[in-house]
PDB file of N, CA and C in Angstrom:
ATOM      1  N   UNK A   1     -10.233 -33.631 -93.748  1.00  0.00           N
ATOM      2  CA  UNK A   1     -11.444 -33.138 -93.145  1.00  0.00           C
ATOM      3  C   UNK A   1     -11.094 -32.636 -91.743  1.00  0.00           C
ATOM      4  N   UNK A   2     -11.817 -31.730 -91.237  1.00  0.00           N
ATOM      5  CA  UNK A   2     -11.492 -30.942 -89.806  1.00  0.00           C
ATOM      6  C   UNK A   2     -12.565 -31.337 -89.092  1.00  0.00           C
ATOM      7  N   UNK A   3     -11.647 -31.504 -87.549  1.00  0.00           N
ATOM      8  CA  UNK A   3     -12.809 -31.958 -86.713  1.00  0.00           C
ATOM      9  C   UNK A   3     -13.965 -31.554 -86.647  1.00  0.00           C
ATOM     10  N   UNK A   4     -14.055 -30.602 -86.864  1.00  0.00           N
ATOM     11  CA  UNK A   4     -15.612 -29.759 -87.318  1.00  0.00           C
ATOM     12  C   UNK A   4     -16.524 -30.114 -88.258  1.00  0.00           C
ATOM     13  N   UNK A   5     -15.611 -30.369 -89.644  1.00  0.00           N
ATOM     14  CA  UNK A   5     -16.526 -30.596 -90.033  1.00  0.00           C
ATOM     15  C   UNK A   5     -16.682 -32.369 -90.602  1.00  0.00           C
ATOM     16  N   UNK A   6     -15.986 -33.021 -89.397  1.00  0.00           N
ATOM     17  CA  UNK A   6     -15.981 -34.487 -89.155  1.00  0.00           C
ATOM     18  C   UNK A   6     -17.427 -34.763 -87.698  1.00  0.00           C
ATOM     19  N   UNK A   7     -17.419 -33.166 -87.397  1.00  0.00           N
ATOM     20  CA  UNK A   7     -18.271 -34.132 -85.991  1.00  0.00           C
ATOM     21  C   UNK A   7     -19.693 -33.033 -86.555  1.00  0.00           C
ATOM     22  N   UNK A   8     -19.633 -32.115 -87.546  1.00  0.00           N
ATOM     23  CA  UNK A   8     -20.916 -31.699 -88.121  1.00  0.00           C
ATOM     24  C   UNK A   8     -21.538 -33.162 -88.673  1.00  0.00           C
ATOM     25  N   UNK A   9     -20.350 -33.826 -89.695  1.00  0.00           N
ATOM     26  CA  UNK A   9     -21.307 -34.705 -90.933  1.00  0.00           C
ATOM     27  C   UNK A   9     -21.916 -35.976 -89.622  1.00  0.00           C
ATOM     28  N   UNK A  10     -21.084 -36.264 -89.418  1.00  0.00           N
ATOM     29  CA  UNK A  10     -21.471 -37.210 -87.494  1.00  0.00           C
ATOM     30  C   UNK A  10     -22.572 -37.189 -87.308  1.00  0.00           C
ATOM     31  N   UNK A  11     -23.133 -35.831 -86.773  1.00  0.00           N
ATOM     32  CA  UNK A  11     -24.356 -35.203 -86.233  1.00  0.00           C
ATOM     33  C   UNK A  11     -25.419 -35.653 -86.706  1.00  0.00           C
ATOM     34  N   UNK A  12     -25.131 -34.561 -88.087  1.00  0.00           N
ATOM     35  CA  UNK A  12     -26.164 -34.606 -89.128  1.00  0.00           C
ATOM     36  C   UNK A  12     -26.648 -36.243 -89.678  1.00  0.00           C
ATOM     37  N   UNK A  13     -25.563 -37.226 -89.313  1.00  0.00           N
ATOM     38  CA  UNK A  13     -25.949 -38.389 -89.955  1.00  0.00           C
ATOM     39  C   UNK A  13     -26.403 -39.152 -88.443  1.00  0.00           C
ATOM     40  N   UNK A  14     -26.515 -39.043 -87.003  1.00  0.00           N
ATOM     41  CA  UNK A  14     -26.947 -39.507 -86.241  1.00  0.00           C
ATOM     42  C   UNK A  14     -28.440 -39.070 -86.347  1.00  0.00           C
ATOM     43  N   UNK A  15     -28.700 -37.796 -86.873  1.00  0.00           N
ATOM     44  CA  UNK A  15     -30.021 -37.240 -86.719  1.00  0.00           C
ATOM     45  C   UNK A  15     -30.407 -37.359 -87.616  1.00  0.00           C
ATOM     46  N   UNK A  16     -30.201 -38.399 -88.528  1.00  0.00           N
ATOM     47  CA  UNK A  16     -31.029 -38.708 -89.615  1.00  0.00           C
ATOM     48  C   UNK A  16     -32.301 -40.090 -89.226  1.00  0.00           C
ATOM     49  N   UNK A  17     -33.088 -40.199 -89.990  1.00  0.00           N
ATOM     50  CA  UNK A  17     -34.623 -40.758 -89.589  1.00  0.00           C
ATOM     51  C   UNK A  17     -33.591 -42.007 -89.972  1.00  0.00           C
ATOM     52  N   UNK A  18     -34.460 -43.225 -89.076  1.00  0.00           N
ATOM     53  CA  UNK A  18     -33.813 -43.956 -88.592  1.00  0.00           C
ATOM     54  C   UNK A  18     -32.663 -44.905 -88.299  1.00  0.00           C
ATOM     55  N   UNK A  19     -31.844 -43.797 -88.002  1.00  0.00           N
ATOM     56  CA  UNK A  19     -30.145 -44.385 -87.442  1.00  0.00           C
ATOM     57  C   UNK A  19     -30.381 -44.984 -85.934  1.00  0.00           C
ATOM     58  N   UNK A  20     -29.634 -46.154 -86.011  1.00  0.00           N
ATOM     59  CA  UNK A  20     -30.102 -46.977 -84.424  1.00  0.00           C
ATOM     60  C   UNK A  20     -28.696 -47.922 -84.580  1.00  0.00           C
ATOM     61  N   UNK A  21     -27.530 -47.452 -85.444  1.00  0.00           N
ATOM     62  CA  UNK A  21     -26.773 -48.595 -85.305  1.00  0.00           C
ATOM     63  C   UNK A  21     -25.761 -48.346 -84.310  1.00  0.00           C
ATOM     64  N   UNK A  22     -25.676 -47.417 -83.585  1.00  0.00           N
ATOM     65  CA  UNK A  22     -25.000 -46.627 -82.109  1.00  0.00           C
ATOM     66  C   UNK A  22     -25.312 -46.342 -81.196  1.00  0.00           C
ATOM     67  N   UNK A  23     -25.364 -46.018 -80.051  1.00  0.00           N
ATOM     68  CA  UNK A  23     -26.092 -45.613 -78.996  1.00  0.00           C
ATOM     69  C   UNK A  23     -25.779 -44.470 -78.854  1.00  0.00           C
ATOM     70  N   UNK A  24     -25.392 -43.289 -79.883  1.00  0.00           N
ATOM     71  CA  UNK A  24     -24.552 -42.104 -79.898  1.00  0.00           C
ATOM     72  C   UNK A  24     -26.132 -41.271 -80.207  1.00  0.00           C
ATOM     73  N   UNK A  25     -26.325 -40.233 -79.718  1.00  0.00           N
ATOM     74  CA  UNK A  25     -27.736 -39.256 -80.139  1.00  0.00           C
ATOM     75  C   UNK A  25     -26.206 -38.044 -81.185  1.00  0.00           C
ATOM     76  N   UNK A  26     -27.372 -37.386 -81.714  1.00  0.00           N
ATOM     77  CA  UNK A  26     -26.796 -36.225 -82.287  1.00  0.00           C
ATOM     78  C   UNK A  26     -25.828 -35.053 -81.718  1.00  0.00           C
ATOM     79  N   UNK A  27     -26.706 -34.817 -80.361  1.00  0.00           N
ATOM     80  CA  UNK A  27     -26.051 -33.945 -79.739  1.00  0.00           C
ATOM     81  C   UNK A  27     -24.956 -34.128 -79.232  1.00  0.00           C
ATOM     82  N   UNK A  28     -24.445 -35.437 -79.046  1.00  0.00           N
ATOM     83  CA  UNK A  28     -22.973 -35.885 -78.470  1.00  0.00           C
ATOM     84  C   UNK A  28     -22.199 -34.988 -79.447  1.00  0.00           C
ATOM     85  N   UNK A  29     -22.384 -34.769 -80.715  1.00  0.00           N
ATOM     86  CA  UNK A  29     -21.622 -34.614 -81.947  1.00  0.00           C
ATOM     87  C   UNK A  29     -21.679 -33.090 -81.601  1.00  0.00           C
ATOM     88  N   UNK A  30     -22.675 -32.404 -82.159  1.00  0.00           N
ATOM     89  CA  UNK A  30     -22.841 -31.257 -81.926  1.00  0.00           C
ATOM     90  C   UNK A  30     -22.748 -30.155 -80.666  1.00  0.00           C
ATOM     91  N   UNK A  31     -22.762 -30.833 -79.444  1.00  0.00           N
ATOM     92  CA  UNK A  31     -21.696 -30.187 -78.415  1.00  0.00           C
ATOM     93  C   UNK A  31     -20.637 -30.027 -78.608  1.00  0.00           C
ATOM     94  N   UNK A  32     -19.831 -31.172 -78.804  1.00  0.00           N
ATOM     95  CA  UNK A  32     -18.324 -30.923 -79.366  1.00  0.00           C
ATOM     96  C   UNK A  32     -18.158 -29.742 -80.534  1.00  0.00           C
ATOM     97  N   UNK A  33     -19.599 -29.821 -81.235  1.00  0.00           N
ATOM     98  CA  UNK A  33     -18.668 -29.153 -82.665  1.00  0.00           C
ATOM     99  C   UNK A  33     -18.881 -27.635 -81.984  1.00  0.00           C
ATOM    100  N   UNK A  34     -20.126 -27.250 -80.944  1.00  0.00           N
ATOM    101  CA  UNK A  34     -20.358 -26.020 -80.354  1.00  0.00           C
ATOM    102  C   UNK A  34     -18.871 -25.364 -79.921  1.00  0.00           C
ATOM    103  N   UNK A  35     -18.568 -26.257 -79.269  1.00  0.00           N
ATOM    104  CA  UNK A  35     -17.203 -26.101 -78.169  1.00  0.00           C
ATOM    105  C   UNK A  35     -15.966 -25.802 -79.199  1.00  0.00           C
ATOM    106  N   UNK A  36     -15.890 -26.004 -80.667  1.00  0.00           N
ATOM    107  CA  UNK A  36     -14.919 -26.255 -81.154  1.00  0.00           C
ATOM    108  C   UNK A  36     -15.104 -24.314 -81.743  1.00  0.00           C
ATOM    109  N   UNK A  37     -16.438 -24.465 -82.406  1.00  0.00           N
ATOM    110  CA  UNK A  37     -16.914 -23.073 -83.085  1.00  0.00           C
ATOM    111  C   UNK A  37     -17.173 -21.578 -81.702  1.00  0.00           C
ATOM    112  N   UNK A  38     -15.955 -21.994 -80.456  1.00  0.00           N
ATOM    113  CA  UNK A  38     -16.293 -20.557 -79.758  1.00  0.00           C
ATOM    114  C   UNK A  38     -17.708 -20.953 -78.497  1.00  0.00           C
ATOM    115  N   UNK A  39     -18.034 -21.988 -78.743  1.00  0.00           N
ATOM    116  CA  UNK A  39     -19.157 -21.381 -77.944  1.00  0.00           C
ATOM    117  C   UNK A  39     -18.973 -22.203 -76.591  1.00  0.00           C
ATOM    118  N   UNK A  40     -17.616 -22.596 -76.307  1.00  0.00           N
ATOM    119  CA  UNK A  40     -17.469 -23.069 -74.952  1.00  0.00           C
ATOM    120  C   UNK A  40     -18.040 -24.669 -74.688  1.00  0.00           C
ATOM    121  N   UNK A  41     -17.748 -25.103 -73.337  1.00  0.00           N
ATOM    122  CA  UNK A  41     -18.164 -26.123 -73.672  1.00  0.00           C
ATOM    123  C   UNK A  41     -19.528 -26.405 -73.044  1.00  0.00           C
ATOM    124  N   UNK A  42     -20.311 -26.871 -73.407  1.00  0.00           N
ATOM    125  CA  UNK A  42     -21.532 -27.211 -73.085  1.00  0.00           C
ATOM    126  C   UNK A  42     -21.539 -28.127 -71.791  1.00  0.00           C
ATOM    127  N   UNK A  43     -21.030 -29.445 -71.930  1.00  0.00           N
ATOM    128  CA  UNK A  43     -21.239 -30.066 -71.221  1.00  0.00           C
ATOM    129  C   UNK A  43     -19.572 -30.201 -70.052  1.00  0.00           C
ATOM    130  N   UNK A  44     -19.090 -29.490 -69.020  1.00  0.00           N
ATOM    131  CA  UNK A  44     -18.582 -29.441 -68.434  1.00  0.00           C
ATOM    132  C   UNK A  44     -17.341 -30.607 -68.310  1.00  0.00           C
ATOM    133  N   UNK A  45     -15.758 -30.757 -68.039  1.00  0.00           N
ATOM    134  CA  UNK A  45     -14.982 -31.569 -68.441  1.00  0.00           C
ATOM    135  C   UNK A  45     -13.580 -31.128 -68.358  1.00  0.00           C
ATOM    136  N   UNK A  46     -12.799 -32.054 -67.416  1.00  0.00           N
ATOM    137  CA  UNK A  46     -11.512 -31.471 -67.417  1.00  0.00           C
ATOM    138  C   UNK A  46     -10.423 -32.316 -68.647  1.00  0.00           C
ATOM    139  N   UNK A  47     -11.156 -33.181 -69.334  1.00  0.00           N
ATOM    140  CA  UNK A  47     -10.427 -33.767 -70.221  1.00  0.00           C
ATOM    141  C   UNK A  47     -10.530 -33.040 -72.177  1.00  0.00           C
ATOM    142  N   UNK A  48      -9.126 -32.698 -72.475  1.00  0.00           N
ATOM    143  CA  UNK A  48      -8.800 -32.011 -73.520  1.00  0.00           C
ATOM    144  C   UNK A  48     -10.164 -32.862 -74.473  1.00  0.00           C
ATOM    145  N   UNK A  49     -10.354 -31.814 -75.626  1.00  0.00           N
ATOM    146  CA  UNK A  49     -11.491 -31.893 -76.204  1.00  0.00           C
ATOM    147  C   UNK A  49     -11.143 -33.480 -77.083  1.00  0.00           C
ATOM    148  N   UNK A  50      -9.965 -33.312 -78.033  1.00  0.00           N
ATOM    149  CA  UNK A  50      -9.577 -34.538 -78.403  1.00  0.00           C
ATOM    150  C   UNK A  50      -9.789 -35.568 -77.938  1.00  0.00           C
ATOM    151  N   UNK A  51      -9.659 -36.073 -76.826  1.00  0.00           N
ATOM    152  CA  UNK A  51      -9.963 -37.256 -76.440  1.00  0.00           C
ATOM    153  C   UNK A  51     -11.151 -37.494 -76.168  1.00  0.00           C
ATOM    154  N   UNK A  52     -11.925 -36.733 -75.781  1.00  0.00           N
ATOM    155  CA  UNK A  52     -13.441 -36.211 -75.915  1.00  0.00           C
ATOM    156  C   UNK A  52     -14.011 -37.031 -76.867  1.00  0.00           C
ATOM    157  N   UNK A  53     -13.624 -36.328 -78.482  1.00  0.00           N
ATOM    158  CA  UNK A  53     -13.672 -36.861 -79.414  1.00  0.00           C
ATOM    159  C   UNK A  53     -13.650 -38.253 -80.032  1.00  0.00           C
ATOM    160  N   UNK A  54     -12.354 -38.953 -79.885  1.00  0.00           N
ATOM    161  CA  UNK A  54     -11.725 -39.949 -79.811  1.00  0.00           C
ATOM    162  C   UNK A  54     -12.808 -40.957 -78.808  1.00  0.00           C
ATOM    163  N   UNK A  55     -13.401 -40.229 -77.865  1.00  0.00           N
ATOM    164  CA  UNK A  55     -14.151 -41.115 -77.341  1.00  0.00           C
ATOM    165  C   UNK A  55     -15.630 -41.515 -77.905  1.00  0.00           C
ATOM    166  N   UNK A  56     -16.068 -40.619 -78.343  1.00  0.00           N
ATOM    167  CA  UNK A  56     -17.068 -40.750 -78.972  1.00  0.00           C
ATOM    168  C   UNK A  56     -17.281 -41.362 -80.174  1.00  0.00           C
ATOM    169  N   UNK A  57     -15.850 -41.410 -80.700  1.00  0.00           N
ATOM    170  CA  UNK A  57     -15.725 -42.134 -82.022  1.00  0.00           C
ATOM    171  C   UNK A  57     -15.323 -43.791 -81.994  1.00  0.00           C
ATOM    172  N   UNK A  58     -15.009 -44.101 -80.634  1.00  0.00           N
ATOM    173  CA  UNK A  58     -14.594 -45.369 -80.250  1.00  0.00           C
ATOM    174  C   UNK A  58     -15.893 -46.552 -81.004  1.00  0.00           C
ATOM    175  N   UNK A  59     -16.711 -46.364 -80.491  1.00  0.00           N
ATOM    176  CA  UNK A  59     -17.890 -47.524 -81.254  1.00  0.00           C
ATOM    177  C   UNK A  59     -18.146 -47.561 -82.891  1.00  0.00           C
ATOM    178  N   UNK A  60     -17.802 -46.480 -83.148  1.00  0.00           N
ATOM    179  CA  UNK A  60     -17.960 -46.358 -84.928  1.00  0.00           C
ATOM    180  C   UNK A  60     -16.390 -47.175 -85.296  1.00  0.00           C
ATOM    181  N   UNK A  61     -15.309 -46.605 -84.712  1.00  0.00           N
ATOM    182  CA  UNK A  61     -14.082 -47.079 -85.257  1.00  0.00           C
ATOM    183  C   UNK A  61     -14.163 -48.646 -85.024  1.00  0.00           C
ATOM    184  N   UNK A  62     -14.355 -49.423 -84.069  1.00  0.00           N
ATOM    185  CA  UNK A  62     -15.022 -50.332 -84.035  1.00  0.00           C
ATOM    186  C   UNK A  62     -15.558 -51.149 -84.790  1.00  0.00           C
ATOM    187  N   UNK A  63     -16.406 -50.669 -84.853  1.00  0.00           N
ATOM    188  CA  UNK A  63     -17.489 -51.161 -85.882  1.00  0.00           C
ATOM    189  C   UNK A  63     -16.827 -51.658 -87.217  1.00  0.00           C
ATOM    190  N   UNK A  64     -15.765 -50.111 -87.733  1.00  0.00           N
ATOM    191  CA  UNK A  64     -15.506 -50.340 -89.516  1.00  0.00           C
ATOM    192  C   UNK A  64     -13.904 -51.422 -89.369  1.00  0.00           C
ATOM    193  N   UNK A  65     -13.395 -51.152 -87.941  1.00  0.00           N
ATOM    194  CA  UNK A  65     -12.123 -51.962 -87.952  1.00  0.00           C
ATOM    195  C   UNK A  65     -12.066 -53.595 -88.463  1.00  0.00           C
ATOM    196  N   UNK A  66     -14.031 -53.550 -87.513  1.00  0.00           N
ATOM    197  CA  UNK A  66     -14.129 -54.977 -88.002  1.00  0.00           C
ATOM    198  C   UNK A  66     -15.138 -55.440 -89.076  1.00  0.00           C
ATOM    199  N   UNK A  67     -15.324 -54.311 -89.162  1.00  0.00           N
ATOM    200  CA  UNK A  67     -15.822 -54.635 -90.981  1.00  0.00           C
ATOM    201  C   UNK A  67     -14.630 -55.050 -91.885  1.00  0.00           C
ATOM    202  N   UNK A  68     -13.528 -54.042 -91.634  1.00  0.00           N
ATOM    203  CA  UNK A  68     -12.154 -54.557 -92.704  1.00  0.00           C
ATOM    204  C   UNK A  68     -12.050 -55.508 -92.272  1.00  0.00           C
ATOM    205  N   UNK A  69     -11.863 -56.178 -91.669  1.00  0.00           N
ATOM    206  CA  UNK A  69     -11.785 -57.396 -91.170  1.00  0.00           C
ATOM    207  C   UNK A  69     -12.154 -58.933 -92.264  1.00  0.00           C
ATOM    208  N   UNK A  70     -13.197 -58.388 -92.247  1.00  0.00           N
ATOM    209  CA  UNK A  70     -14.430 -58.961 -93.280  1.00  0.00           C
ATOM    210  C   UNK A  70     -14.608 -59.158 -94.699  1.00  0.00           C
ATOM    211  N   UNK A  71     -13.625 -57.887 -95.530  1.00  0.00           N
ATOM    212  CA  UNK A  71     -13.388 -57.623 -96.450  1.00  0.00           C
ATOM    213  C   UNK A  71     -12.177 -58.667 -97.207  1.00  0.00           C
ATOM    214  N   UNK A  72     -12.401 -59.111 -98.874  1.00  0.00           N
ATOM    215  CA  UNK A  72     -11.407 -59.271 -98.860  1.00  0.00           C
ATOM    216  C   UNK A  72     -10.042 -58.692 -99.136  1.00  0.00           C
ATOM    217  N   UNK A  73      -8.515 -59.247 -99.136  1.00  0.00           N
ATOM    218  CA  UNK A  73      -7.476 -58.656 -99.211  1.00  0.00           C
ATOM    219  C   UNK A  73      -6.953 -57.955-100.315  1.00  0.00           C
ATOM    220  N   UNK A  74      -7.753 -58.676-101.998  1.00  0.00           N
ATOM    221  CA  UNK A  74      -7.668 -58.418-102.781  1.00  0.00           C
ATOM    222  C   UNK A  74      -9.262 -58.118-104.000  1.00  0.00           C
ATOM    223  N   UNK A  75      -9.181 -57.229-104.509  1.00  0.00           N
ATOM    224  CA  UNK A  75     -10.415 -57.125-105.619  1.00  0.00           C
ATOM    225  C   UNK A  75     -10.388 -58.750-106.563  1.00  0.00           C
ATOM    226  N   UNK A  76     -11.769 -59.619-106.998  1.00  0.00           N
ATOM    227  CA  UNK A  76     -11.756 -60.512-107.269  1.00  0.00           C
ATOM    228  C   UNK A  76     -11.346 -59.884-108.588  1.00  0.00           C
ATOM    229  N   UNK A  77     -10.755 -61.579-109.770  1.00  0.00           N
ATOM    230  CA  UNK A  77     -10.793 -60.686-110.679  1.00  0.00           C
ATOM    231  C   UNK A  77     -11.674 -60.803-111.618  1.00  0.00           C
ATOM    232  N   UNK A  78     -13.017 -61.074-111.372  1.00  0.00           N
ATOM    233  CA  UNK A  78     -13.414 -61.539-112.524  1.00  0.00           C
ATOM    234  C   UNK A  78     -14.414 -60.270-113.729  1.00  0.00           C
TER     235      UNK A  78
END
């Protein structure tokens, strides 16, 4: 998947009726993806877009790191 269309599905799933498990709004997503599709960057920044990214994704990665966590190591077998 391309960052594009990793920080479109993002968006589209922050701006869905009621998502509250982030403190991330939609548009975090969709600036980036503006900036990626030509249209510059919206919100002003001397730090490369990637890490940009990477930052915004910090609380979700989070989140599923410690979900695996949680999971077990193997499928039961029954």
């Amino acid at each position: 998947m391309s960052m594009a269309e990793l920080l479109d599905k993002a968006g589209r799933y922050t701006d869905g009726q009621g998502y509250d498990r982030v403190d991330e709004e939609c548009e975090a997503f969709f600036y980036l993806l503006n900036e990626i599709d030509g249209g510059g960057p919206t919100r002003k920044s001397n730090r490369p877009l990637m890490n940009r990214v990477d930052e915004l994704f910090a609380p979700f990665a989070s989140v599923a790191r410690a979900a695996l966590r949680e999971l077990p190591d193997e499928p039961s077998a029954e």
